[in-house]
C-alpha atoms as a PDB file:
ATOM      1  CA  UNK A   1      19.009  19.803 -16.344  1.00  0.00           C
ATOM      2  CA  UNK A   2      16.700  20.108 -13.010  1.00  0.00           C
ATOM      3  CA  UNK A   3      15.389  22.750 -11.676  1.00  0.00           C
ATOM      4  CA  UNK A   4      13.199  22.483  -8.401  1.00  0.00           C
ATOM      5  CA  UNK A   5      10.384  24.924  -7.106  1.00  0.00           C
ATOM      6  CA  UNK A   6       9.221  23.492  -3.511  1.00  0.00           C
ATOM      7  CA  UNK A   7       5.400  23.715  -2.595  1.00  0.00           C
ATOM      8  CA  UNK A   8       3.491  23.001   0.408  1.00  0.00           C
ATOM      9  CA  UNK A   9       0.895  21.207   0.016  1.00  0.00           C
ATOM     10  CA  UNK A  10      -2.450  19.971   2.637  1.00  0.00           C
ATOM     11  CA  UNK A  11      -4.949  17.578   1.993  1.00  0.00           C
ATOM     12  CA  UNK A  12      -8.279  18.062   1.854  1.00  0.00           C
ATOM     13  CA  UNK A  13      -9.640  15.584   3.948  1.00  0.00           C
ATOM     14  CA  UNK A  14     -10.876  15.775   7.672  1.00  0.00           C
ATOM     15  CA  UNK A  15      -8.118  14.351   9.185  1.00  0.00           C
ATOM     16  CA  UNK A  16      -4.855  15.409   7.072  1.00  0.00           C
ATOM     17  CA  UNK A  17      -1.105  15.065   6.604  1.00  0.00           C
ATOM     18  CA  UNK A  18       0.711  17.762   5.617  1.00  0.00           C
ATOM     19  CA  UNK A  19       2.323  16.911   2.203  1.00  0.00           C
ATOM     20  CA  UNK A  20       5.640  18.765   0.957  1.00  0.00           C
ATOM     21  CA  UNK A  21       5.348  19.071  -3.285  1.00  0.00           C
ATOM     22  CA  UNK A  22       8.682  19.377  -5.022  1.00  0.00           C
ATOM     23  CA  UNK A  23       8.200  20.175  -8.971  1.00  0.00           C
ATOM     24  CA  UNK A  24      10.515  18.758 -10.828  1.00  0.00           C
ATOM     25  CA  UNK A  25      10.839  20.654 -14.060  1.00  0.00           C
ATOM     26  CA  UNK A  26      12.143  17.576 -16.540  1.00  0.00           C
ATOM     27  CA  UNK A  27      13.678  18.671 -19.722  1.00  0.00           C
ATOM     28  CA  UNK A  28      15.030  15.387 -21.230  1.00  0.00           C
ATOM     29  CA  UNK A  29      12.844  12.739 -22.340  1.00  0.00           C
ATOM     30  CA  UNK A  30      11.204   9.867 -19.593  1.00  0.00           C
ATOM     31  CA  UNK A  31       9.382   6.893 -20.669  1.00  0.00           C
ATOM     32  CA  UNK A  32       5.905   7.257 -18.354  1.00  0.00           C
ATOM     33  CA  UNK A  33       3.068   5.100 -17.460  1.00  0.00           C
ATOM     34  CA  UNK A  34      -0.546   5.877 -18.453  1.00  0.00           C
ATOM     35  CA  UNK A  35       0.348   5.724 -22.235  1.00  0.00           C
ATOM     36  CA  UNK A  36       2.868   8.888 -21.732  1.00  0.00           C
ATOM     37  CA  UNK A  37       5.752   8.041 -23.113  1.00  0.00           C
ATOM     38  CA  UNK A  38       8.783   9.402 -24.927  1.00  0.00           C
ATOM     39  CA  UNK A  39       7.274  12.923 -24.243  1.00  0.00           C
ATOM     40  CA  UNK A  40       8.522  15.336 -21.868  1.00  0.00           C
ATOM     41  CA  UNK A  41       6.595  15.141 -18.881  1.00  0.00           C
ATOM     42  CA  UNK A  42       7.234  17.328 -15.728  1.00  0.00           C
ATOM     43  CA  UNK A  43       6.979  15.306 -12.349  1.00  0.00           C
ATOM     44  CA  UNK A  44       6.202  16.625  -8.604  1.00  0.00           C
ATOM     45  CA  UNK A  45       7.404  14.490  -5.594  1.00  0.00           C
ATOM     46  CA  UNK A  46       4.992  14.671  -3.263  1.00  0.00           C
ATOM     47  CA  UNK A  47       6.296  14.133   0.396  1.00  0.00           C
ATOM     48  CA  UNK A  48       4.797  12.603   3.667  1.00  0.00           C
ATOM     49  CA  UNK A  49       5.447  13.976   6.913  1.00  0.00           C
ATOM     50  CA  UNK A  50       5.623  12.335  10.148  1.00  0.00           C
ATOM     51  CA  UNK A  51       2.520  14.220  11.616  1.00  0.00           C
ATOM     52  CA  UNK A  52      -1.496  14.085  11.274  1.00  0.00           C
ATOM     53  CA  UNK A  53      -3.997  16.350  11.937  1.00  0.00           C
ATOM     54  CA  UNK A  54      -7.262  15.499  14.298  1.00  0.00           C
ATOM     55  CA  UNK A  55     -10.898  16.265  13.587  1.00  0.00           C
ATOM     56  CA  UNK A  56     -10.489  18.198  16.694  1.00  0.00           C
ATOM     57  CA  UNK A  57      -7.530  20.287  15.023  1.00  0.00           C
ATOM     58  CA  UNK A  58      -4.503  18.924  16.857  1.00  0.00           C
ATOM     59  CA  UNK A  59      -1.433  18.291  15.666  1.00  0.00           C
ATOM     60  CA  UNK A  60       0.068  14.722  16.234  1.00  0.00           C
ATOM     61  CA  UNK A  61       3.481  13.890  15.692  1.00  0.00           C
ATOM     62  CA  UNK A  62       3.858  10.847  14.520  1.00  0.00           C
ATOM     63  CA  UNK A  63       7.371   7.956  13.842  1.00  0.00           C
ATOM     64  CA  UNK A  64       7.369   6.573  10.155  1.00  0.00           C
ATOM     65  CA  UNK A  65       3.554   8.255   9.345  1.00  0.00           C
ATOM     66  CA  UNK A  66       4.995   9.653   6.238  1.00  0.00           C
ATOM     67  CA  UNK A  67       6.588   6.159   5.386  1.00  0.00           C
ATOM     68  CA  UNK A  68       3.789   4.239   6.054  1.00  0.00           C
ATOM     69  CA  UNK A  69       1.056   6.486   4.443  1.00  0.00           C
ATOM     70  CA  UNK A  70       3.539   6.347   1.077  1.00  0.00           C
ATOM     71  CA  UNK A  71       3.365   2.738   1.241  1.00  0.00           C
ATOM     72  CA  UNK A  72      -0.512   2.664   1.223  1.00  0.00           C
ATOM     73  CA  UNK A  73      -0.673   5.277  -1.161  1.00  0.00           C
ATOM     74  CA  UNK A  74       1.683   3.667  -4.177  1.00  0.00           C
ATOM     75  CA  UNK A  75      -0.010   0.104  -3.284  1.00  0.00           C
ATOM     76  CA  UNK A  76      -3.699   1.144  -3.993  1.00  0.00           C
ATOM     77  CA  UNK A  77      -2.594   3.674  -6.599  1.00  0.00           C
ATOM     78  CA  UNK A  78      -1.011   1.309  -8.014  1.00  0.00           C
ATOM     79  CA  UNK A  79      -3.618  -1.638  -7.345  1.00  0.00           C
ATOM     80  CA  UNK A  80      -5.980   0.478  -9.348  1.00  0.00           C
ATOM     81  CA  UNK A  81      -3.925   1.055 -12.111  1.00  0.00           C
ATOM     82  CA  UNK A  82      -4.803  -2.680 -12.642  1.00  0.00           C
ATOM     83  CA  UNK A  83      -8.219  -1.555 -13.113  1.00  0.00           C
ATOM     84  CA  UNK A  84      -7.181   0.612 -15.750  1.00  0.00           C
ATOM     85  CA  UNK A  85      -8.182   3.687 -13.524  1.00  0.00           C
ATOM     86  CA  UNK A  86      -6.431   6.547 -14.387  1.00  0.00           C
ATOM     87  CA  UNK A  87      -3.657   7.954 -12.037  1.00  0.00           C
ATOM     88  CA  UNK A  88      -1.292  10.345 -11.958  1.00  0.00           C
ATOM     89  CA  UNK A  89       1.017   8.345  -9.528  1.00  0.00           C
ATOM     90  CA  UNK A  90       4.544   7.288 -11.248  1.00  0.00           C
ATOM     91  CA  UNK A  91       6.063   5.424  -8.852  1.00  0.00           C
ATOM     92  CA  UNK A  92       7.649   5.458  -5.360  1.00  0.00           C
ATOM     93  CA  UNK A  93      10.845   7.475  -5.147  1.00  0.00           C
ATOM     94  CA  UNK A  94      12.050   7.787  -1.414  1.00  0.00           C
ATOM     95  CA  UNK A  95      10.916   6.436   1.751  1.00  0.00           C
ATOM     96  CA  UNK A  96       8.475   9.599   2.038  1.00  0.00           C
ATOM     97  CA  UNK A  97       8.246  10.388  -1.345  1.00  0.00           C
ATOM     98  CA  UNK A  98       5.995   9.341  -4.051  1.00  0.00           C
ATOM     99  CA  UNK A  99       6.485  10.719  -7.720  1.00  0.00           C
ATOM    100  CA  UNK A 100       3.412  11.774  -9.947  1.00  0.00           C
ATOM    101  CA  UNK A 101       2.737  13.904 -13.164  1.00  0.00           C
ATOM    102  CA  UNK A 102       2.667  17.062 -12.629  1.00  0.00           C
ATOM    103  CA  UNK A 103      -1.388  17.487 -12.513  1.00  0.00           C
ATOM    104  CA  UNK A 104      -2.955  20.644 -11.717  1.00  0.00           C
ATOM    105  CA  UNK A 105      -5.792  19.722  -8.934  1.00  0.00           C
ATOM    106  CA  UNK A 106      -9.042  20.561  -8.990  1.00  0.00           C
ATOM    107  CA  UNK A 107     -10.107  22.555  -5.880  1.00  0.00           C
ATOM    108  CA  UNK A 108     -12.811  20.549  -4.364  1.00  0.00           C
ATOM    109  CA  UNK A 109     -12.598  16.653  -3.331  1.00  0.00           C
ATOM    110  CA  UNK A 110     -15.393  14.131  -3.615  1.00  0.00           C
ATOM    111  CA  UNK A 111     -16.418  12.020  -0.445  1.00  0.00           C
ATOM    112  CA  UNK A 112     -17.820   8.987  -0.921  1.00  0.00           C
ATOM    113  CA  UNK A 113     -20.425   7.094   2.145  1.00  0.00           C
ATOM    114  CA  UNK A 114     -20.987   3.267   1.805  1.00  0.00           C
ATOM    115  CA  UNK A 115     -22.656   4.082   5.525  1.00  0.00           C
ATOM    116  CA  UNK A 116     -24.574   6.333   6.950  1.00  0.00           C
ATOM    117  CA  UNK A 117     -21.893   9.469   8.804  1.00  0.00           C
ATOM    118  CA  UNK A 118     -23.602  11.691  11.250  1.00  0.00           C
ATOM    119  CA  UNK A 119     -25.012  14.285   9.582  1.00  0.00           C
ATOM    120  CA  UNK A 120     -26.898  11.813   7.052  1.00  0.00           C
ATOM    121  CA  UNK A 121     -28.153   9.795  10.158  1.00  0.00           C
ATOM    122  CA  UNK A 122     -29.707  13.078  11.378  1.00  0.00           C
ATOM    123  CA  UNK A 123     -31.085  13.969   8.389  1.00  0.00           C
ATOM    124  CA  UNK A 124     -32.879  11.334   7.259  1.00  0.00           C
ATOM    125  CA  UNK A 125     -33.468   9.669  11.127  1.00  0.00           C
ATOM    126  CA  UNK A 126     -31.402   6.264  10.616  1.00  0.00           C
ATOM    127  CA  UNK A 127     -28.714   4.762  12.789  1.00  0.00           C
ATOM    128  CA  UNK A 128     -25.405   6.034  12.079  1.00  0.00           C
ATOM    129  CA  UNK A 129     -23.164   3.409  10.691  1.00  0.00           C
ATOM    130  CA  UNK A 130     -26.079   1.956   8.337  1.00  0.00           C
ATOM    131  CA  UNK A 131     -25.124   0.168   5.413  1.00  0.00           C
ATOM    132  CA  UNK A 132     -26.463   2.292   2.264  1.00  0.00           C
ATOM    133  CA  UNK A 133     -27.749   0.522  -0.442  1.00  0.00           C
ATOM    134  CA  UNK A 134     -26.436   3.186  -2.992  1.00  0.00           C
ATOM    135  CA  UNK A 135     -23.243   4.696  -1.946  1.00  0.00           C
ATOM    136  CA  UNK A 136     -23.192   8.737  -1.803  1.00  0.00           C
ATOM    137  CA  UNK A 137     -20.855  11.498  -3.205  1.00  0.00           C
ATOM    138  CA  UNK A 138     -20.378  14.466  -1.270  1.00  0.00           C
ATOM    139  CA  UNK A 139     -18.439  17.110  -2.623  1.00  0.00           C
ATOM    140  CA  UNK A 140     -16.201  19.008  -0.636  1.00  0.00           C
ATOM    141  CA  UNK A 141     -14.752  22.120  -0.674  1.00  0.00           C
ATOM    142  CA  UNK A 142     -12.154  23.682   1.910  1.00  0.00           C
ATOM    143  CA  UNK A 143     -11.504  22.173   5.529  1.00  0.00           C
ATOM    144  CA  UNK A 144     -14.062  23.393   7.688  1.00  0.00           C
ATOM    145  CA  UNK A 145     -17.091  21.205   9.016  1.00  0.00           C
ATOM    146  CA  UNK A 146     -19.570  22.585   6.736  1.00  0.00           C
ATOM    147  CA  UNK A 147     -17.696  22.012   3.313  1.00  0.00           C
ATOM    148  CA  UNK A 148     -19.943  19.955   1.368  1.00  0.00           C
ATOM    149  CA  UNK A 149     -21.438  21.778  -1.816  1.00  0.00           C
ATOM    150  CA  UNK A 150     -23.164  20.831  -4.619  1.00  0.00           C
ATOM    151  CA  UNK A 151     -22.782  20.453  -8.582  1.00  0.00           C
ATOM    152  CA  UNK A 152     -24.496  23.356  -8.714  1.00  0.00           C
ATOM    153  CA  UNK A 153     -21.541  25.351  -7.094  1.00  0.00           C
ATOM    154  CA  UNK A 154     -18.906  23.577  -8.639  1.00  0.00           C
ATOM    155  CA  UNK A 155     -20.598  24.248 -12.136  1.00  0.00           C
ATOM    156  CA  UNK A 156     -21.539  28.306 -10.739  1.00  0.00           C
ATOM    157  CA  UNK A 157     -17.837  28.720  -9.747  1.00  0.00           C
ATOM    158  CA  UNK A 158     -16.330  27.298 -12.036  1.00  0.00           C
ATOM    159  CA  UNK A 159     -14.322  24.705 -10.434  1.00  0.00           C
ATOM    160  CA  UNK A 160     -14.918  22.357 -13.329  1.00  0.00           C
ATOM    161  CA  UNK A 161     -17.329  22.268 -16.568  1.00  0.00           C
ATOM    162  CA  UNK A 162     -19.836  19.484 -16.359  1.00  0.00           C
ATOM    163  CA  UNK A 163     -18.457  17.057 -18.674  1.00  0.00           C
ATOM    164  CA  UNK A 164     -15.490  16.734 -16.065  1.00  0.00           C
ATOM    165  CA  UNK A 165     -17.844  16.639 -13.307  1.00  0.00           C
ATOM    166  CA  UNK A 166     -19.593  13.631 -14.919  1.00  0.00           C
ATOM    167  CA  UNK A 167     -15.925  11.740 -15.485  1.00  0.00           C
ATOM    168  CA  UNK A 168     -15.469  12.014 -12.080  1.00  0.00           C
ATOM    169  CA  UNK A 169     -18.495  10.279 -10.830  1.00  0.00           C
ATOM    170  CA  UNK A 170     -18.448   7.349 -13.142  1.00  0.00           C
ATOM    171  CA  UNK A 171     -14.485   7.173 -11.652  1.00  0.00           C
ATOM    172  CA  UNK A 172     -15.757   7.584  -7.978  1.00  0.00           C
ATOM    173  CA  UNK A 173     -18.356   4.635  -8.975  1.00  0.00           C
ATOM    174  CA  UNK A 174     -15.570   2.331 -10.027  1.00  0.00           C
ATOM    175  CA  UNK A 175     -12.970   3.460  -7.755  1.00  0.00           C
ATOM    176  CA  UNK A 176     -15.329   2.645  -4.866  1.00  0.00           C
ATOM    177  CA  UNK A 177     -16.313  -0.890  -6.164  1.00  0.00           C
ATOM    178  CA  UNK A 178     -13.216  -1.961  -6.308  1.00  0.00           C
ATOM    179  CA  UNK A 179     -11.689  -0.524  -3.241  1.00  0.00           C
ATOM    180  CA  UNK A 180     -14.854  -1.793  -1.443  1.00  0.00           C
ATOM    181  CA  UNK A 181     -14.316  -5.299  -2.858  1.00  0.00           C
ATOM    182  CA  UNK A 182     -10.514  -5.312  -2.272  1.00  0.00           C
ATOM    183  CA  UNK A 183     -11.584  -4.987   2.038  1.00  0.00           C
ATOM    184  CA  UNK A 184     -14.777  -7.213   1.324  1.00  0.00           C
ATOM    185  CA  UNK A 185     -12.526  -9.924   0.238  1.00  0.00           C
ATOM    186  CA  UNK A 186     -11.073  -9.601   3.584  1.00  0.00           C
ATOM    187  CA  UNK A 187     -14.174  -9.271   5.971  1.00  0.00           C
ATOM    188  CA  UNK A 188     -13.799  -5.899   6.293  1.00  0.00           C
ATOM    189  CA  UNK A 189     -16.577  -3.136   5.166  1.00  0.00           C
ATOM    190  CA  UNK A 190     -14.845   0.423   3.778  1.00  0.00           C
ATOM    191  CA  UNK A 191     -17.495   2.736   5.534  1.00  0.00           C
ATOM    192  CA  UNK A 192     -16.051   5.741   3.630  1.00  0.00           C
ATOM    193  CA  UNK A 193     -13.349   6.720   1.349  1.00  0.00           C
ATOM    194  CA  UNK A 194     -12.226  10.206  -0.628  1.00  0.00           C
ATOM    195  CA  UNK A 195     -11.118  10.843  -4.005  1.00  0.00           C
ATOM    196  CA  UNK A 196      -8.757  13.841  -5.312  1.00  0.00           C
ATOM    197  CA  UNK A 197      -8.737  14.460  -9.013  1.00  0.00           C
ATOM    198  CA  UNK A 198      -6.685  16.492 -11.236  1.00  0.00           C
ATOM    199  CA  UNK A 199      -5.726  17.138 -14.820  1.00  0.00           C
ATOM    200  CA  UNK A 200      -2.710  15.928 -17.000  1.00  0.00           C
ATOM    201  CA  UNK A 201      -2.310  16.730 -20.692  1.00  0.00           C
ATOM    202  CA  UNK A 202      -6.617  17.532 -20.598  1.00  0.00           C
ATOM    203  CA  UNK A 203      -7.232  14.212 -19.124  1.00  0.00           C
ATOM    204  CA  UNK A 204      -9.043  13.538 -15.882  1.00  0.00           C
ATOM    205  CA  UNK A 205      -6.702  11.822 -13.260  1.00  0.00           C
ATOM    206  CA  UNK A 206      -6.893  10.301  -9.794  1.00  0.00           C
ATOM    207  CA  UNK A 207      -4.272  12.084  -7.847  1.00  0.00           C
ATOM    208  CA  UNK A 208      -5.445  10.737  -4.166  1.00  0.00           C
ATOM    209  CA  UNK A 209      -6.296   9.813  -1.529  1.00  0.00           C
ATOM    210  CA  UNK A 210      -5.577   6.314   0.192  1.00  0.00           C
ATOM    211  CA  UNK A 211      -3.601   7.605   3.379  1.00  0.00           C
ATOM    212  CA  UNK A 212      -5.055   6.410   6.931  1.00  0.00           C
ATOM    213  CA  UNK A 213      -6.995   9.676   6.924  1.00  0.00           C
ATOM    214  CA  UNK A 214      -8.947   8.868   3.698  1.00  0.00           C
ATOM    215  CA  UNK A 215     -10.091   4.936   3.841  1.00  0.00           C
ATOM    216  CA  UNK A 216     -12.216   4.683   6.378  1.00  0.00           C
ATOM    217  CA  UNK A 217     -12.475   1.033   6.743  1.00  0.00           C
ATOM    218  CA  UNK A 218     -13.923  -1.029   9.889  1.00  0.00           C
ATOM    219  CA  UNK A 219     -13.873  -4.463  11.479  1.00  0.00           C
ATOM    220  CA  UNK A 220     -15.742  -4.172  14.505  1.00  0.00           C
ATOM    221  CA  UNK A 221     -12.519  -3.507  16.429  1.00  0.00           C
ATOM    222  CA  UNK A 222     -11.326  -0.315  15.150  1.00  0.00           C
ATOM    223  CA  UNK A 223     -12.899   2.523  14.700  1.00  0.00           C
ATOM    224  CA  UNK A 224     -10.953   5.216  12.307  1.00  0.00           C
ATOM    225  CA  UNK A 225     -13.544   7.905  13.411  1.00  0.00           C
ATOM    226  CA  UNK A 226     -12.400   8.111  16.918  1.00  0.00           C
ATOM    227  CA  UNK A 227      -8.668   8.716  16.654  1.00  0.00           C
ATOM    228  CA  UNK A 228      -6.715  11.159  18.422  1.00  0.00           C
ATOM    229  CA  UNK A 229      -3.430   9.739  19.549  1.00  0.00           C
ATOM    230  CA  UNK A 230      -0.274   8.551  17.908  1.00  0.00           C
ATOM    231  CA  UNK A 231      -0.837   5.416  19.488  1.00  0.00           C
ATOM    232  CA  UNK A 232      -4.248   4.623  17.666  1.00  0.00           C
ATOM    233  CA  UNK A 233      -3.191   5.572  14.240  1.00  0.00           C
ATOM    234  CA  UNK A 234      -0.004   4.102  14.468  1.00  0.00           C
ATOM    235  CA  UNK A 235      -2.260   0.764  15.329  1.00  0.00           C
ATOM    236  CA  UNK A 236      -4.993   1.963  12.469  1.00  0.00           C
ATOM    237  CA  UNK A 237      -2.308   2.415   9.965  1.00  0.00           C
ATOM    238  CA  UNK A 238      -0.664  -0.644  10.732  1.00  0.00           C
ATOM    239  CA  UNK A 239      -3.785  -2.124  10.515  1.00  0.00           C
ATOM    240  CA  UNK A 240      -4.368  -1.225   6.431  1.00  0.00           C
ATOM    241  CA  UNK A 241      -0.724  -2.048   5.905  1.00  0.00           C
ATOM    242  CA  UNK A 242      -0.806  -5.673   6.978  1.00  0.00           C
ATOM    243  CA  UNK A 243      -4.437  -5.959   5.176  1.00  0.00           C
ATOM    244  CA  UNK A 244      -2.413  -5.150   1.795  1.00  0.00           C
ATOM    245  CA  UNK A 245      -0.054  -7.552   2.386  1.00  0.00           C
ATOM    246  CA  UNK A 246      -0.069 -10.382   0.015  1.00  0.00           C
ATOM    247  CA  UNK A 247      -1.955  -8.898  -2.914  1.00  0.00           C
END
């Protein structure tokens, strides 16, 4: 027997899609991924609308978004798995819909640079767009402009102890070498990318992010900074989706 309790759920990020969460509240057994198995595990479905949001706040409809950012999402979720990076993704269940372990998120999201973003060009006086020899970790929390906090407020307010905090930067670290590499490989630099994590069963998970809002990856040609209309993330989304072709 099923029973469903529907949430709504928003990313994090800058630019974000608005995500509907359906709990699915399992109670026979399912054989799971990420060395779950024959327990019984509840499972969300986590689904992708047809919209984005802009940096300047505007809502964009937008034909097959949800589709297409489920397809990105379950191939690098799943492309990291590989890796042996933890993730609470399952697999894909509808066209929309992705299926993960029911995680409980943590309430802050960690952005990591490979380049120099505005505010760190001002800061330290460089040229934004500047390759960085070490990569940075920003954490976030909330969706306003001035989000970023520090491990002193996460630790202060309890959004995680420090042990977790630590788990989650050595994951970052690997997460963003291999991500990096994986657009490297094909002449393409991943400027900036962000990372959701959650729990499962105590254990520190990946739970997102690899939509079109998220990877922030450039060719000289695009620019995934600068988009406003369906008609430039349609061609920025098909972009990532014919770059994970093949693998």
């Amino acid at each position: 027997m099923i029973d469903f309790i529907y949430v709504k759920f928003l990313t994090s990020t800058p630019y974000f899609i608005k995500r509907k969460v359906k709990i699915l509240r399992m109670t026979t057994k399912r054989n799971i991924k990420e060395n779950i198995t024959g327990t019984e595990a509840d499972v969300r479905l986590v689904e992708y609308d047809d919209f984005f949001i802009t940096l300047k706040n505007k809502k964009v409809s937008a034909k097959n978004f949800g589709e297409k950012s489920s397809l990105l999402n379950s191939y690098f979720f799943e492309y990291l798995k590989g890796y042996n990076i933890p993730c609470t993704f399952v697999k894909k269940a509808e066209k929309r819909s992705l299926q993960f372990l029911k995680y409980t998120d943590f309430t802050f999201r960690v952005k990591i640079l490979n380049s120099a973003d505005v505010r760190t060009s001002k800061i330290f006086s460089i040229k934004q767009g500047s390759p960085l020899e070490l990569a940075i970790q920003e954490y976030h929390y909330g969706d306003s402009k001035d989000s970023v906090i520090t491990e002193s407020h996460i630790i202060s307010f309890n959004l995680c102890s420090y042990d977790e905090l630590k788990i989650m930067n050595r994951l970052c670290s690997k997460i963003n070498a291999i991500v990096k590499s994986f657009f490297e490989r094909r002449s393409v630099s991943l400027v900036e990318l962000t990372c959701i994590f959650g729990k499962f069963d105590g254990k520190i998970y990946l739970i997102g992010d690899f939509s079109p809002m998220s990877i922030k990856a450039v060719d000289g040609k695009l620019d995934p900074f600068k988009i406003e209309s369906f008609a430039q993330m349609k061609k920025y989304t098909d972009y990532l989706l014919k770059l994970t072709n093949g693998d």
